[in-house]
PDB file of N, CA and C in Angstrom:
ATOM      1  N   UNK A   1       1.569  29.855   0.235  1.00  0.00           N
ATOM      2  CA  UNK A   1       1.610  28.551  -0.393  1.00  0.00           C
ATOM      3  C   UNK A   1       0.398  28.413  -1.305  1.00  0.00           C
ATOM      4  N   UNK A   2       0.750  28.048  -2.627  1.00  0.00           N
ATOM      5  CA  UNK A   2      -0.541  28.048  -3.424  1.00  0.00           C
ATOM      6  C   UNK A   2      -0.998  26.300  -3.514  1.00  0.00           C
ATOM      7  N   UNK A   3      -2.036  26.354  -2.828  1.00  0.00           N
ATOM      8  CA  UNK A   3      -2.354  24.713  -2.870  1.00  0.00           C
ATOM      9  C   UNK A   3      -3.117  24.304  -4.608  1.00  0.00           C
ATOM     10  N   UNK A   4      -2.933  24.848  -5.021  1.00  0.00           N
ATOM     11  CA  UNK A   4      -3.056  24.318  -6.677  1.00  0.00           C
ATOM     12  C   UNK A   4      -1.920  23.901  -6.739  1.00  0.00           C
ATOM     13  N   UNK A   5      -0.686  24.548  -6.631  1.00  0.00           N
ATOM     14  CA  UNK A   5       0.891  23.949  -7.038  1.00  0.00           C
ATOM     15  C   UNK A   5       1.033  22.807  -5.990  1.00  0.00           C
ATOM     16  N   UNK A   6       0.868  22.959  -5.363  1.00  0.00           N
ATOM     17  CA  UNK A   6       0.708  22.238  -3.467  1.00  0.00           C
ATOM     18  C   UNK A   6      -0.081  20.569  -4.119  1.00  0.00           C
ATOM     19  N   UNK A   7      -0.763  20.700  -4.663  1.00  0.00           N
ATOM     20  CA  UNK A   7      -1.671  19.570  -4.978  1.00  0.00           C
ATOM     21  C   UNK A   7      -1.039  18.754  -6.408  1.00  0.00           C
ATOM     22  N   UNK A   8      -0.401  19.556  -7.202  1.00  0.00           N
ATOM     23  CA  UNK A   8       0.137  19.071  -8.289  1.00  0.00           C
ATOM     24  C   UNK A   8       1.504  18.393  -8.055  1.00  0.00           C
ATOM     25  N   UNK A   9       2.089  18.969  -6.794  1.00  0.00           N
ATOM     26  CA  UNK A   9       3.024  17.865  -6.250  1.00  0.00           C
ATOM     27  C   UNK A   9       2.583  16.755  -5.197  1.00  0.00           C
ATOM     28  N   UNK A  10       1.919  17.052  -4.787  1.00  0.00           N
ATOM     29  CA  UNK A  10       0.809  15.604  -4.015  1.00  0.00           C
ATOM     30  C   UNK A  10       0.595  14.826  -5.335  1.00  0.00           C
ATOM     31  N   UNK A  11       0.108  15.056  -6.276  1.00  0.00           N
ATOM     32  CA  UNK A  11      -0.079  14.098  -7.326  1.00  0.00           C
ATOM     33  C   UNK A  11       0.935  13.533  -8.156  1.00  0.00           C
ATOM     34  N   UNK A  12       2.249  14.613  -8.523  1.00  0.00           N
ATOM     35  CA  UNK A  12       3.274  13.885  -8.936  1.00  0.00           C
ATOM     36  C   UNK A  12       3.762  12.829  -7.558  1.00  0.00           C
ATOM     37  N   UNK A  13       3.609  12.887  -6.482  1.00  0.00           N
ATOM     38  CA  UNK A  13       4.175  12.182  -5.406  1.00  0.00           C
ATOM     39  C   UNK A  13       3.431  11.013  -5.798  1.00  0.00           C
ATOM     40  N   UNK A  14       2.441  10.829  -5.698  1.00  0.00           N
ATOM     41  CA  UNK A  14       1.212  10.340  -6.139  1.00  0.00           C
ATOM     42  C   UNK A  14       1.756   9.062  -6.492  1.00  0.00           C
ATOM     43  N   UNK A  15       1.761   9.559  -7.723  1.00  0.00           N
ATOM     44  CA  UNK A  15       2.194   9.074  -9.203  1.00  0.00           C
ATOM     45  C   UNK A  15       3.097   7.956  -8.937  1.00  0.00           C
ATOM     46  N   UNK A  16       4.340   8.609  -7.913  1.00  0.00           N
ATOM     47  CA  UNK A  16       5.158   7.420  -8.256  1.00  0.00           C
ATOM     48  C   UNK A  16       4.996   6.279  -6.754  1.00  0.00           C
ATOM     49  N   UNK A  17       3.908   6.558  -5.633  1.00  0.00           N
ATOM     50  CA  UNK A  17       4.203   5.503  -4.599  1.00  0.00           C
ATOM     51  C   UNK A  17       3.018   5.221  -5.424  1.00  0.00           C
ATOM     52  N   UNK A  18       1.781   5.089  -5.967  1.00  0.00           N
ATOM     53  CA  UNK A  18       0.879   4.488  -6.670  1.00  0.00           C
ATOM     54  C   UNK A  18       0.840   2.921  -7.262  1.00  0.00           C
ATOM     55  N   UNK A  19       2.501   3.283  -7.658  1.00  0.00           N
ATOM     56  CA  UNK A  19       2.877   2.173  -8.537  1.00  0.00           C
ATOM     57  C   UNK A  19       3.184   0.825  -7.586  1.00  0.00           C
ATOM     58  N   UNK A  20       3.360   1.110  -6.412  1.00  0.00           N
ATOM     59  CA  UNK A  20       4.037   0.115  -5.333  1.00  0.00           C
ATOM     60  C   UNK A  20       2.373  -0.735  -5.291  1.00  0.00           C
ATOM     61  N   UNK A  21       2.635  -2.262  -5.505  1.00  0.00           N
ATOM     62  CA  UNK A  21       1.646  -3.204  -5.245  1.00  0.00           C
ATOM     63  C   UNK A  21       0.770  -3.168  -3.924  1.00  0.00           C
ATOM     64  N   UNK A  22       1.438  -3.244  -2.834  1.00  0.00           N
ATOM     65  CA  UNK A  22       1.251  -3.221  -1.759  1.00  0.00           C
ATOM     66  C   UNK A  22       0.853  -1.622  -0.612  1.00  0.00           C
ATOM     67  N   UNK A  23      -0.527  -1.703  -1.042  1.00  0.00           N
ATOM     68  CA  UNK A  23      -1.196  -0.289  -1.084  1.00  0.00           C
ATOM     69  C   UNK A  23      -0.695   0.188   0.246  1.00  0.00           C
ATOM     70  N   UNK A  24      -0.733  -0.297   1.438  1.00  0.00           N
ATOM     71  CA  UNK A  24      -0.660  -0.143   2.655  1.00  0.00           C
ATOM     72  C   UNK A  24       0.715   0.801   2.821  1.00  0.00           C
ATOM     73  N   UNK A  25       1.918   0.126   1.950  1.00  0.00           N
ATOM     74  CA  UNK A  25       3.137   0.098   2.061  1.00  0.00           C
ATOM     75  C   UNK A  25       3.541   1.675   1.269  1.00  0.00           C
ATOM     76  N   UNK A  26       2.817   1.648   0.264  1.00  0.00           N
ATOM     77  CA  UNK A  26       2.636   2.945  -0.816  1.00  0.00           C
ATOM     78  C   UNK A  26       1.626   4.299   0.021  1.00  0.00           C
ATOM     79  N   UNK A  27       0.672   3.507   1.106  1.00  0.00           N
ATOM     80  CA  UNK A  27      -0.067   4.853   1.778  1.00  0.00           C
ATOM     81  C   UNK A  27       1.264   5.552   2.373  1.00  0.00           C
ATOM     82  N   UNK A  28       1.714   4.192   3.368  1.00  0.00           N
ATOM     83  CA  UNK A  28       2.610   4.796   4.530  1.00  0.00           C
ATOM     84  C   UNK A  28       3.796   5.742   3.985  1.00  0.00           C
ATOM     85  N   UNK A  29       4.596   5.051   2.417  1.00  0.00           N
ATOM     86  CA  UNK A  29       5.589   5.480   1.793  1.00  0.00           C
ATOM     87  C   UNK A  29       5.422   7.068   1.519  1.00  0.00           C
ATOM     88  N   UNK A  30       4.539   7.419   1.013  1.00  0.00           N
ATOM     89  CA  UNK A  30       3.920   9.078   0.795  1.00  0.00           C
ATOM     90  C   UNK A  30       3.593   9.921   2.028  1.00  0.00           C
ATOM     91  N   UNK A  31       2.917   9.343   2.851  1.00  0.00           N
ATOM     92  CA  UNK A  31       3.281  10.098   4.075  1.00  0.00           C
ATOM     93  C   UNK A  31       4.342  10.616   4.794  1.00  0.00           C
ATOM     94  N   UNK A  32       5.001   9.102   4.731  1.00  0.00           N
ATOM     95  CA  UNK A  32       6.204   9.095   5.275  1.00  0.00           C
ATOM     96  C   UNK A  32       7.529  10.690   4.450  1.00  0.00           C
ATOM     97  N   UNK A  33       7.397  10.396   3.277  1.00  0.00           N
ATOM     98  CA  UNK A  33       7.652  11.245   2.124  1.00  0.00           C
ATOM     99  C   UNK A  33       7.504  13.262   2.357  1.00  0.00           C
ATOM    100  N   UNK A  34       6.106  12.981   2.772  1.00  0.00           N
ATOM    101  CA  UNK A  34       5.265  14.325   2.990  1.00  0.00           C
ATOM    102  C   UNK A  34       5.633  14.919   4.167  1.00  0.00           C
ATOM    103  N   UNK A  35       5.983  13.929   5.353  1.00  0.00           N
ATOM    104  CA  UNK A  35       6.261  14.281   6.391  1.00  0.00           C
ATOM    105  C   UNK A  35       8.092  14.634   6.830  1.00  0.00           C
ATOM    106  N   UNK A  36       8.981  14.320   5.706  1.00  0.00           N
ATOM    107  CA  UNK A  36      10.417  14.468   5.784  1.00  0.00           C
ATOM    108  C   UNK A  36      10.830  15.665   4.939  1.00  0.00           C
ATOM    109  N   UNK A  37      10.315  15.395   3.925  1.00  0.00           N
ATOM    110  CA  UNK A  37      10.200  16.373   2.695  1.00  0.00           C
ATOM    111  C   UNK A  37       9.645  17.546   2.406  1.00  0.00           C
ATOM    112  N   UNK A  38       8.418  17.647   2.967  1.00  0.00           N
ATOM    113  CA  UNK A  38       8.120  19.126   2.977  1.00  0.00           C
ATOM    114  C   UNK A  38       8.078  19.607   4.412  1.00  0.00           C
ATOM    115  N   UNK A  39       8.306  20.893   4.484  1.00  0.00           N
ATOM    116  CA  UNK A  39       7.974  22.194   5.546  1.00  0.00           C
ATOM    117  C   UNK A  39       6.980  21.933   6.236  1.00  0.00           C
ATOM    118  N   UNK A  40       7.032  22.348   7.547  1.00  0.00           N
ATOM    119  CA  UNK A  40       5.729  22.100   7.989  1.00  0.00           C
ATOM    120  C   UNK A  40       4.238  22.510   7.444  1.00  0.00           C
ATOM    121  N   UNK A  41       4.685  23.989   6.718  1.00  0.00           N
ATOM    122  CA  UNK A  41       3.743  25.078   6.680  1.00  0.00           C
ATOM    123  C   UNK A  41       3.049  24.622   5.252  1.00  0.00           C
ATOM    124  N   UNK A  42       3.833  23.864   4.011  1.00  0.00           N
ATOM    125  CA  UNK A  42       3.616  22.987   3.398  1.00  0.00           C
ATOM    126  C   UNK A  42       2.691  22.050   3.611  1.00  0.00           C
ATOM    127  N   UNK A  43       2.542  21.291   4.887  1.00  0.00           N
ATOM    128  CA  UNK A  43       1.633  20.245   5.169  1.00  0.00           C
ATOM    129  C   UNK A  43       0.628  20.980   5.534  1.00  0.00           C
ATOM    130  N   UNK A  44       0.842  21.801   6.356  1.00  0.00           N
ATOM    131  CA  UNK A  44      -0.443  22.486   7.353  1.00  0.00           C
ATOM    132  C   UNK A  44      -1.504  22.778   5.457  1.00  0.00           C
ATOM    133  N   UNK A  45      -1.021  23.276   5.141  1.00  0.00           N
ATOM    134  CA  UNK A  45      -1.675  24.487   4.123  1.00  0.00           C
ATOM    135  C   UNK A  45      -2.465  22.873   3.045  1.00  0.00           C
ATOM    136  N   UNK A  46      -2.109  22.315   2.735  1.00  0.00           N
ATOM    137  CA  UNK A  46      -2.065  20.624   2.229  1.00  0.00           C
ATOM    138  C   UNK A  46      -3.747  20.347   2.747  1.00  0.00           C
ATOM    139  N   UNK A  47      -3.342  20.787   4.078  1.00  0.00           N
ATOM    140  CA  UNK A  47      -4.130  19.525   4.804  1.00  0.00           C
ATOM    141  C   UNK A  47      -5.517  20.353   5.021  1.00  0.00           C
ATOM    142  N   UNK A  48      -5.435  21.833   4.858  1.00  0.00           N
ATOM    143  CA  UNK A  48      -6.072  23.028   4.646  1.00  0.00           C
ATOM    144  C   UNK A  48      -7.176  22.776   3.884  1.00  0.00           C
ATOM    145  N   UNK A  49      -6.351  22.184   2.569  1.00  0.00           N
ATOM    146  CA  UNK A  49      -6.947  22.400   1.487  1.00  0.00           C
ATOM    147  C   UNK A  49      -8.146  21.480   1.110  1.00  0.00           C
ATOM    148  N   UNK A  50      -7.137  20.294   1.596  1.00  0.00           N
ATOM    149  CA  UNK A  50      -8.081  18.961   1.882  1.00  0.00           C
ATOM    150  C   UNK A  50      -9.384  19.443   2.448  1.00  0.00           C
ATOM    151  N   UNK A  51      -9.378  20.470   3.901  1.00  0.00           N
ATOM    152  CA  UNK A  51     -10.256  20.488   4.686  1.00  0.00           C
ATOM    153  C   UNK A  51     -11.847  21.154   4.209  1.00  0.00           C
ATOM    154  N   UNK A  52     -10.836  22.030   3.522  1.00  0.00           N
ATOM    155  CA  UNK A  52     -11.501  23.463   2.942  1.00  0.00           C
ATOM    156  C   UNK A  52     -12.302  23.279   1.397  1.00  0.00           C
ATOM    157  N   UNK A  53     -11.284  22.651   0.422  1.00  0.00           N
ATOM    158  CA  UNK A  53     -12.062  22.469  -0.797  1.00  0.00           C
ATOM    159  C   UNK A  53     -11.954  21.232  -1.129  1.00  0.00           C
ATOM    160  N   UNK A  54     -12.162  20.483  -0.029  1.00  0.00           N
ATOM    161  CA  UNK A  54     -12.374  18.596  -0.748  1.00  0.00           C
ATOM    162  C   UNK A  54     -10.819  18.059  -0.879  1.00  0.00           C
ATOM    163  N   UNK A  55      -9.730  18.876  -1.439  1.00  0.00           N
ATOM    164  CA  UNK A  55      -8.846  18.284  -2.280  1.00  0.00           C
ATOM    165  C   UNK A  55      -9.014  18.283  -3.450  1.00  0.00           C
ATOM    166  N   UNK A  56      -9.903  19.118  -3.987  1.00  0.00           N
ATOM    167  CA  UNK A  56     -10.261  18.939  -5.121  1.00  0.00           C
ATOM    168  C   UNK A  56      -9.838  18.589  -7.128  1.00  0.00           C
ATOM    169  N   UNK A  57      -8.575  19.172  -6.291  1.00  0.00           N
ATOM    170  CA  UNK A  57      -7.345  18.575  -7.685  1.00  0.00           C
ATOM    171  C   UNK A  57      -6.193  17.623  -7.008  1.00  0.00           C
ATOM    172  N   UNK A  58      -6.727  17.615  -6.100  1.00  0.00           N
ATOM    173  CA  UNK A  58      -5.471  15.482  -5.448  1.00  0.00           C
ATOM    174  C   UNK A  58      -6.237  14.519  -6.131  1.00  0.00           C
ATOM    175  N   UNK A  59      -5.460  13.993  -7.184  1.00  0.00           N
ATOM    176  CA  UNK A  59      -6.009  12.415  -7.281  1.00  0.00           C
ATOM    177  C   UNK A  59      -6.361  11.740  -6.557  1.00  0.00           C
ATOM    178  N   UNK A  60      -7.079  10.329  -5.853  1.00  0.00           N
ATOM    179  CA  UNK A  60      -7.838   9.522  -5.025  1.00  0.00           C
ATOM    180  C   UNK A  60      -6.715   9.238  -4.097  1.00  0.00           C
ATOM    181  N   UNK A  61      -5.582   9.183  -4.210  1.00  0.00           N
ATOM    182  CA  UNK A  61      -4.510   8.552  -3.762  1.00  0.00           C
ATOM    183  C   UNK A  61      -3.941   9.539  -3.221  1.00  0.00           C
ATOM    184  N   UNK A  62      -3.169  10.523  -3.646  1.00  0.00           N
ATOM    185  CA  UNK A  62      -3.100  11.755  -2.969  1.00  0.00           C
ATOM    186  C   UNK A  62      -4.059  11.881  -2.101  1.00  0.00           C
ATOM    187  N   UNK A  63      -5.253  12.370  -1.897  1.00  0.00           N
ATOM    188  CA  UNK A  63      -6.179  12.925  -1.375  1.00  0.00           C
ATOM    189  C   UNK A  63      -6.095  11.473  -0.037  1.00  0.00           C
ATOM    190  N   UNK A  64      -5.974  10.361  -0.302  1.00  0.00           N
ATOM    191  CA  UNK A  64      -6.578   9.647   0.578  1.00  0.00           C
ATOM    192  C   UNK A  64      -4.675   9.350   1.538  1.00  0.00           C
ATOM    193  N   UNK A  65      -3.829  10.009   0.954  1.00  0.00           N
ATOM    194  CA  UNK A  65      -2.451  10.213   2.228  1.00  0.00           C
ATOM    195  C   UNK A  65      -2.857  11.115   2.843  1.00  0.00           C
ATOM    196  N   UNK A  66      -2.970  12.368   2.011  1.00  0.00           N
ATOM    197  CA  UNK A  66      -3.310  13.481   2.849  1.00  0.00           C
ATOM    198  C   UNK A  66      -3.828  13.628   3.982  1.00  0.00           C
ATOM    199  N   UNK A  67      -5.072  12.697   3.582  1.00  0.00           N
ATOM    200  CA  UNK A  67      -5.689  12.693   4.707  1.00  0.00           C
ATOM    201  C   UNK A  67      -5.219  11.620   5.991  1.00  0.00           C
ATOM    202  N   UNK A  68      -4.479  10.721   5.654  1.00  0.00           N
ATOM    203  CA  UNK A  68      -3.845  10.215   6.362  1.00  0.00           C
ATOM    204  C   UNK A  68      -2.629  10.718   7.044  1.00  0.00           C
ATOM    205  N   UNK A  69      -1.940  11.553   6.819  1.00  0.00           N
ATOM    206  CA  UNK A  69      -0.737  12.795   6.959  1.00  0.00           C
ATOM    207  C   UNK A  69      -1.667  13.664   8.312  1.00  0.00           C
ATOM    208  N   UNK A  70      -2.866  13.786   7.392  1.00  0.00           N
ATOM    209  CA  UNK A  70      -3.416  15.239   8.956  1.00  0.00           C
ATOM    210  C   UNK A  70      -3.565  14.060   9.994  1.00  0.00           C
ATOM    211  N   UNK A  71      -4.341  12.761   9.789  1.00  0.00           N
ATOM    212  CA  UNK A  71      -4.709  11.806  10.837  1.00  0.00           C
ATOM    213  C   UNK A  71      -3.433  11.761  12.322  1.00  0.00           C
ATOM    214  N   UNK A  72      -2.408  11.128  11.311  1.00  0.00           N
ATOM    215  CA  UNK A  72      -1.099  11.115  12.108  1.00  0.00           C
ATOM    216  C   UNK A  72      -0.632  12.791  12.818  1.00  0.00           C
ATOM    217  N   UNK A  73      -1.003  13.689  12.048  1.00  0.00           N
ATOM    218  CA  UNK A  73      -0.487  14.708  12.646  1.00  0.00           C
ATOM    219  C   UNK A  73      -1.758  15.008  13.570  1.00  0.00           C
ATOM    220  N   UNK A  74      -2.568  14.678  14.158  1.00  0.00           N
ATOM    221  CA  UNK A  74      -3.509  15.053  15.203  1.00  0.00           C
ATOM    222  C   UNK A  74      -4.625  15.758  14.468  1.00  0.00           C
ATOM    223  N   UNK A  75      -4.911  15.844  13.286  1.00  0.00           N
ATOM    224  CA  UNK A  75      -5.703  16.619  13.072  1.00  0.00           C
ATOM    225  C   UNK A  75      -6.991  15.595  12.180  1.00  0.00           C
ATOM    226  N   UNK A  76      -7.849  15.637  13.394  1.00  0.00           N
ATOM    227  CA  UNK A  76      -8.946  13.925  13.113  1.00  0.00           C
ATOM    228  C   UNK A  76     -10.182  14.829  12.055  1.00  0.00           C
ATOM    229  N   UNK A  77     -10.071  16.247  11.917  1.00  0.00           N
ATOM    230  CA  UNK A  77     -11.373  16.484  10.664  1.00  0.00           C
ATOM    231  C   UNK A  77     -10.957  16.705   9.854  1.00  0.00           C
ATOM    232  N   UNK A  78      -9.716  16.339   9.521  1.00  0.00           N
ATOM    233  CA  UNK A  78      -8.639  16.741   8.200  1.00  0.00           C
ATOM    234  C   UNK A  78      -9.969  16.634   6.594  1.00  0.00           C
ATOM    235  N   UNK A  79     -10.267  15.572   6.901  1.00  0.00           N
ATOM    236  CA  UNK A  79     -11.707  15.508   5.411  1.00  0.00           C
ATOM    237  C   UNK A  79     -12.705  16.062   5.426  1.00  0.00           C
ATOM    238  N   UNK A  80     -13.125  16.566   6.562  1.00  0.00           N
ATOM    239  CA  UNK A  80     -14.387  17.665   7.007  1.00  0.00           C
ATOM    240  C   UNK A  80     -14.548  18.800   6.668  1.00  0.00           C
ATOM    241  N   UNK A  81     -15.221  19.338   5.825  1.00  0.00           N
ATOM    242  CA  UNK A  81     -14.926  20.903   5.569  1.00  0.00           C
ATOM    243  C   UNK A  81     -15.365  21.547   6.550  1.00  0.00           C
ATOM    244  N   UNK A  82     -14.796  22.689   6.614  1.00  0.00           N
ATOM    245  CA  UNK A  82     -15.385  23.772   7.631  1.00  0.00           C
ATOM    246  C   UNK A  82     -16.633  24.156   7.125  1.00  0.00           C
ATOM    247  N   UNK A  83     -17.141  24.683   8.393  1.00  0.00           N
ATOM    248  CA  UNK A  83     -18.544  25.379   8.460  1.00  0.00           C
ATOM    249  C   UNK A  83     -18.384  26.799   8.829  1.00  0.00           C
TER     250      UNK A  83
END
């Protein structure tokens, strides 16, 4: 899984729950999204990336489901990089 391509669809996803007024409703909507829609191995690698290089090409919004995606999936240092 190449999380450059991986991240450029986090951001087209992005893109369109962004637009929803009701931020809360637009976090949950993309998760919700991330979690039906892609593969597991998809998220794992996602949430990787988050861990590993910041997220560094997820827009603020992307980056801040993502990290809400690992939260729900049990994984509480999802924003922490490794050491």
């Amino acid at each position: 899984m190449n999380p450059t391509r991986l991240a450029a669809m986090a951001n087209d996803i992005a893109r369109y729950f962004d637009a929803e007024p009701d931020r809360a409703a637009a976090l949950d909507g993309m998760v919700l999204h991330l979690q039906r829609f892609w593969e597991p191995r998809m998220r794992l690698r996602i949430v990787q990336y988050l861990r590993e290089e910041h997220g560094a090409e997820l827009s603020a919004f992307a980056r801040e489901a993502v990290s809400e995606l690992a939260r729900r999936a049990g994984h509480a240092d999802a924003g922490t990089p490794r050491r």
